[in-house]
Protein backbone atom coordinates (compact mmCIF):
# COMPACT_ATOMS: atom_id res chain seq x y z
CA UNK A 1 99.13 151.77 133.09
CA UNK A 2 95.32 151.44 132.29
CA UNK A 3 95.81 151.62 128.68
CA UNK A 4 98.50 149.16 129.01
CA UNK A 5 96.26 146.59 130.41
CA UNK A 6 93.61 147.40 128.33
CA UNK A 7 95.20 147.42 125.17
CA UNK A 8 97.26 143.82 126.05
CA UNK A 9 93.73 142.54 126.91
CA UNK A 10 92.02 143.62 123.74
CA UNK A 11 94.94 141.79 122.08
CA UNK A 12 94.70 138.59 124.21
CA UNK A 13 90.41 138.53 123.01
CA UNK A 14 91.94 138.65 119.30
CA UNK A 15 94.09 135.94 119.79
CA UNK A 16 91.44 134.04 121.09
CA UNK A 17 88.82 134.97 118.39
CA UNK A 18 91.63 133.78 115.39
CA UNK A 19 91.87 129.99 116.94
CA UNK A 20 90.24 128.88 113.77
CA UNK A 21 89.27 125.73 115.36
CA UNK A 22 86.75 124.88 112.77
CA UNK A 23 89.19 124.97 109.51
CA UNK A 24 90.23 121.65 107.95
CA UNK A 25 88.49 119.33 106.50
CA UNK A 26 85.93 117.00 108.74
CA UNK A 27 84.16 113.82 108.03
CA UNK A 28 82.82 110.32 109.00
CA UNK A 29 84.81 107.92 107.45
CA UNK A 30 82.86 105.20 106.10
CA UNK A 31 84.83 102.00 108.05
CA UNK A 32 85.28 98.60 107.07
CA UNK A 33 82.81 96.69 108.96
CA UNK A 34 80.20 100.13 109.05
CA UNK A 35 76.54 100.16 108.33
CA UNK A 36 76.88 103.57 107.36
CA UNK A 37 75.02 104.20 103.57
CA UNK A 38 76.99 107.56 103.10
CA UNK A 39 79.91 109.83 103.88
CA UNK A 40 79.57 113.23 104.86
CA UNK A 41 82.64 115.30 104.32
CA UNK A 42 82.91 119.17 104.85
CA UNK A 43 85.80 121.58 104.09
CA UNK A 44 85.56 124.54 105.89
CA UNK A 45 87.97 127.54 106.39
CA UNK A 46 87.42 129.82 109.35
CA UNK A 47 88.58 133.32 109.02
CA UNK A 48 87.84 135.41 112.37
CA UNK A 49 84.20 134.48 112.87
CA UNK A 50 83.32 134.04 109.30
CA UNK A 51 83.45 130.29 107.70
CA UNK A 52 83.15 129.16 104.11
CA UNK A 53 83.33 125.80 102.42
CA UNK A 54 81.92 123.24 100.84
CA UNK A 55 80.54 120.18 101.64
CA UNK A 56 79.47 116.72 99.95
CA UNK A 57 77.11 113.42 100.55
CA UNK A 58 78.41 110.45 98.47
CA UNK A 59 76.33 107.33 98.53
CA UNK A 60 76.31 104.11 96.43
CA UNK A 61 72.75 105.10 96.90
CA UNK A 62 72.07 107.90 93.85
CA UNK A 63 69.48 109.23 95.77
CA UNK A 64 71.59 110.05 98.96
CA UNK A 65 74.27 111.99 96.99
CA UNK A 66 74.08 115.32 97.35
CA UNK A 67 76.88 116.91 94.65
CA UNK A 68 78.66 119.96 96.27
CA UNK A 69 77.27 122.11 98.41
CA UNK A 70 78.52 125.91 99.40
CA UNK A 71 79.23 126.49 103.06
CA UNK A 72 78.51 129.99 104.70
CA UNK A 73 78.23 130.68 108.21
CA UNK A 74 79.72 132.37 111.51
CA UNK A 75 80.96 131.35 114.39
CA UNK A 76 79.41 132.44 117.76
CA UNK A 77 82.03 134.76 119.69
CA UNK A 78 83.48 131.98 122.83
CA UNK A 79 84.90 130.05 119.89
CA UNK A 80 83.19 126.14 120.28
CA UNK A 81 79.72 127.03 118.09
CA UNK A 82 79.33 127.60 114.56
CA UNK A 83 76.14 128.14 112.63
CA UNK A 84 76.36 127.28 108.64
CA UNK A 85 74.21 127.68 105.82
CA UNK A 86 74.25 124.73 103.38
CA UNK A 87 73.34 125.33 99.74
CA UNK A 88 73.03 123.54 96.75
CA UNK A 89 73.07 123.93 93.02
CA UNK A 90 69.43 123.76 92.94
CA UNK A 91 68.83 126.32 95.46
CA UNK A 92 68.13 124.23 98.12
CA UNK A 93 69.63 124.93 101.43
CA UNK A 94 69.46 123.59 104.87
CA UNK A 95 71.07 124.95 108.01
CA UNK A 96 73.08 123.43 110.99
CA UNK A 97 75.23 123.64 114.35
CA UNK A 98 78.53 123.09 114.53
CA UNK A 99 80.01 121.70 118.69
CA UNK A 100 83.80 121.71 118.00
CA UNK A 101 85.54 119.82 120.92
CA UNK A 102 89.15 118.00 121.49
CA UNK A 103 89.38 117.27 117.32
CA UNK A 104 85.97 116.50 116.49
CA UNK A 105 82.61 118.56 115.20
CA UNK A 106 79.45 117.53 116.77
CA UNK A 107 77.00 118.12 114.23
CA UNK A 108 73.22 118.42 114.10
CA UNK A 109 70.82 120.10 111.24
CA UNK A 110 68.56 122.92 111.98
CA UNK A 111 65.82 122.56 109.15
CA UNK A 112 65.42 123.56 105.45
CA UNK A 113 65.79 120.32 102.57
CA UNK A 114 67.18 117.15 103.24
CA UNK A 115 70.55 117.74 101.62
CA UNK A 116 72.69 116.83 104.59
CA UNK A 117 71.82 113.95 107.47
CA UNK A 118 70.67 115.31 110.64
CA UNK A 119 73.00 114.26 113.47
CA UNK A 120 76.70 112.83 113.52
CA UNK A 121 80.37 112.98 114.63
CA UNK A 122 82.83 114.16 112.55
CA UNK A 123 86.64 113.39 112.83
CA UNK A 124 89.06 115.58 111.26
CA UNK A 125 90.60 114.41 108.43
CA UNK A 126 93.32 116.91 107.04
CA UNK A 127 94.57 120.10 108.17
């Protein structure tokens, strides 16, 4: 009976490790009325506690946009907390946290270059 329970809750901490809440694609949508001088938009795929992507700045301001960037990072073992790796094609790279909570990414830069902002929200956009 011990194995029993220990097996089914071994499976049950799987289960919870593959919610792949970070996969999609995230981003602060650049509104109407907004102030905002560039969109952020990262596409990230979450496999176990491993994520890869990329990501992109865009700007009417050319020196704002960033061109793609390659995501790498893990995600810290309750789930809600990622840390990524941001590089460019320069060799640049930056580093950040990922919050996820109820559909949105609170995000906020580490250090490194100033390829991505520091701080925002970021909405899901797409599966």
């Amino acid at each position: 009976m011990k194995k029993f329970l220990l097996l089914a809750f071994l499976i049950s901490l799987q289960s919870f490790a593959q919610q792949n809440k970070f996969s999609g694609t995230w981003g602060n949508k650049k509104y109407k009325d907004c102030k905002k001088e560039y969109i952020f938009t990262i596409t990230i795929a979450q496999s176990n506690y491993k994520i890869f992507g990329t990501a992109e700045v865009t700007s009417d301001h050319k020196e704002l946009n960033s061109g793609v960037l390659e995501v790498t990072g893990h995600v810290y073992p309750h789930g809600d907390k990622a840390q990524i790796k941001f590089k460019d094609q320069n060799g640049n790279t930056s580093s950040a946290v990922l919050f996820v909570e109820d559909s949105v990414i609170q995000f906020t830069k580490n250090g490194g270059s100033d390829i991505v902002p520091k701080e925002m929200i970021l909405n899901k956009l797409y599966e």
